[in-house]
C-alpha atoms as a PDB file:
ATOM      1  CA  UNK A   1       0.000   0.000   0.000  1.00  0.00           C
ATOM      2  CA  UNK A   2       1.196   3.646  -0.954  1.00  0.00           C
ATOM      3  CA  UNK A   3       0.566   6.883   0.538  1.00  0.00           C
ATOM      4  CA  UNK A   4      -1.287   8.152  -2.015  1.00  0.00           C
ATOM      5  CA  UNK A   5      -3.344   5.322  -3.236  1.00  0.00           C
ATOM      6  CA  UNK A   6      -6.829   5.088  -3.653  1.00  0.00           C
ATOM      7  CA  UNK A   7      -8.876   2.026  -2.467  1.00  0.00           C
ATOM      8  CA  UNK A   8     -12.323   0.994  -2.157  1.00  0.00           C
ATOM      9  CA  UNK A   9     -13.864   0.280   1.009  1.00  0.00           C
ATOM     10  CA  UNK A  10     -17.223  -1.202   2.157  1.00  0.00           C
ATOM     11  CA  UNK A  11     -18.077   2.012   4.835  1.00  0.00           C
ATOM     12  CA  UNK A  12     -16.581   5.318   2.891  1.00  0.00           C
ATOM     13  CA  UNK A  13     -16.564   4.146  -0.890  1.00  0.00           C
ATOM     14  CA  UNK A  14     -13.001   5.286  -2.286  1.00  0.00           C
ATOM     15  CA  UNK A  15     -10.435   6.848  -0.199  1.00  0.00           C
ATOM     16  CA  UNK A  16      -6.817   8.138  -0.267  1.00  0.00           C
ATOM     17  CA  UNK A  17      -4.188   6.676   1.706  1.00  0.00           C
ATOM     18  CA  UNK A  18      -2.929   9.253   4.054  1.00  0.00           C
ATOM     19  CA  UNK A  19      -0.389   7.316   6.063  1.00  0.00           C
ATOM     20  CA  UNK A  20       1.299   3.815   6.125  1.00  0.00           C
ATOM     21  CA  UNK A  21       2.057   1.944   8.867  1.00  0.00           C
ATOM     22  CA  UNK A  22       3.487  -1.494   9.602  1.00  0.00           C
ATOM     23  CA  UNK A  23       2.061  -4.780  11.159  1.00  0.00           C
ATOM     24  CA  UNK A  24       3.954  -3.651  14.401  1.00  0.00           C
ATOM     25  CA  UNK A  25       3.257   0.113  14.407  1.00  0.00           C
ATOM     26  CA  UNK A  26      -0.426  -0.546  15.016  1.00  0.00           C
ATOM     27  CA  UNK A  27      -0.061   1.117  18.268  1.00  0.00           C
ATOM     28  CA  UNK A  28       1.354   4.195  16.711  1.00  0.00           C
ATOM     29  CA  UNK A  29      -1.699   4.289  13.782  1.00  0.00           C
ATOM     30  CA  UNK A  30      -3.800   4.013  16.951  1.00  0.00           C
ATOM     31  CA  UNK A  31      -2.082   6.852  19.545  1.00  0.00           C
ATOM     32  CA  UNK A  32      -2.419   9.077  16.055  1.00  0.00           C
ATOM     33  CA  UNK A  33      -6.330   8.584  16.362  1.00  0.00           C
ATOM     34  CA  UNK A  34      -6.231   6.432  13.311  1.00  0.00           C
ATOM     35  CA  UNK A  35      -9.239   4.006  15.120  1.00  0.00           C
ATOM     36  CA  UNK A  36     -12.432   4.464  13.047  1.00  0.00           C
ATOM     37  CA  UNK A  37     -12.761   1.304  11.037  1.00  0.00           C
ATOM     38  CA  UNK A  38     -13.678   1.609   7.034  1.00  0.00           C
ATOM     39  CA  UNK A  39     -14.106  -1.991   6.530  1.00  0.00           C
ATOM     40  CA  UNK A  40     -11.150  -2.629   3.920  1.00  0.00           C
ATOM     41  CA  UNK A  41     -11.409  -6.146   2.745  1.00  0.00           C
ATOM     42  CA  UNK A  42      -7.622  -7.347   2.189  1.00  0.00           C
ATOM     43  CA  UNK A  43      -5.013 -10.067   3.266  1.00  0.00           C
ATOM     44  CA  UNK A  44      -2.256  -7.951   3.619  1.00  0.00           C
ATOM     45  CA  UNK A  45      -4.093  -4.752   4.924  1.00  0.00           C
ATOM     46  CA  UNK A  46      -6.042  -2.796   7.653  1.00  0.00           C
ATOM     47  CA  UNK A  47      -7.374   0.619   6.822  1.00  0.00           C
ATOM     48  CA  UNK A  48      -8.285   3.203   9.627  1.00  0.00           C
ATOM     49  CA  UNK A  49      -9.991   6.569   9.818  1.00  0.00           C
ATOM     50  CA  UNK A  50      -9.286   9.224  11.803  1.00  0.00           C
ATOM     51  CA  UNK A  51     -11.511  12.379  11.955  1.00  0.00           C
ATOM     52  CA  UNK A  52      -9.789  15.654  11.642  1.00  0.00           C
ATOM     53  CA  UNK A  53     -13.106  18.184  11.218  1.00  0.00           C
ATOM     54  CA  UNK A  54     -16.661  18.519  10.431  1.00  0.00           C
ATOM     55  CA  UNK A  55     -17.099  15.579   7.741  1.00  0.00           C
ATOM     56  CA  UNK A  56     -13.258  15.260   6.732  1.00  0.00           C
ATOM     57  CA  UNK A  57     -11.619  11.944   7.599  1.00  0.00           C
ATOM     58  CA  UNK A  58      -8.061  11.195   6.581  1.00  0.00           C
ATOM     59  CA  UNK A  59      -6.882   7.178   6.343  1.00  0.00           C
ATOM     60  CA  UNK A  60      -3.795   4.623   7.394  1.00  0.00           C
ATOM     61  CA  UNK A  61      -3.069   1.430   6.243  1.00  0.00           C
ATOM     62  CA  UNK A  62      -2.098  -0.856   8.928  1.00  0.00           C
ATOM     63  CA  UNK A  63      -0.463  -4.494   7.843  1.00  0.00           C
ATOM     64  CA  UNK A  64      -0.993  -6.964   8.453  1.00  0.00           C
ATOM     65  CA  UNK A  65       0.093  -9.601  11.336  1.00  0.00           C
END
């Protein structure tokens, strides 16, 4: 996943990437307020919301375990 990318998600339709994080930065995506869940459907991939106004969201991937 690239920061940057657009992917399609079940809750928010198509999104940018606005972060990456690893498999074992999860608690970093988290203390960033990355926690909202979008649904993502991937092997390899988590994605995360994080609200940053009045209906404005910006999104991390999280990998994997």
């Amino acid at each position: 996943m690239l920061i940057g990318q657009y992917v399609k998600t079940l809750r928010f339709c198509r999104i940018k990437i606005d972060a990456v994080f690893s498999a074992d930065a999860k608690e970093a995506a988290v203390s960033a307020g990355f926690t909202e869940p979008t649904h993502y459907q991937d092997i390899d991939w988590i994605v995360y919301g994080k609200s940053i106004g009045q209906n404005r969201m910006i999104f991390a991937a999280v990998g994997r375990e």
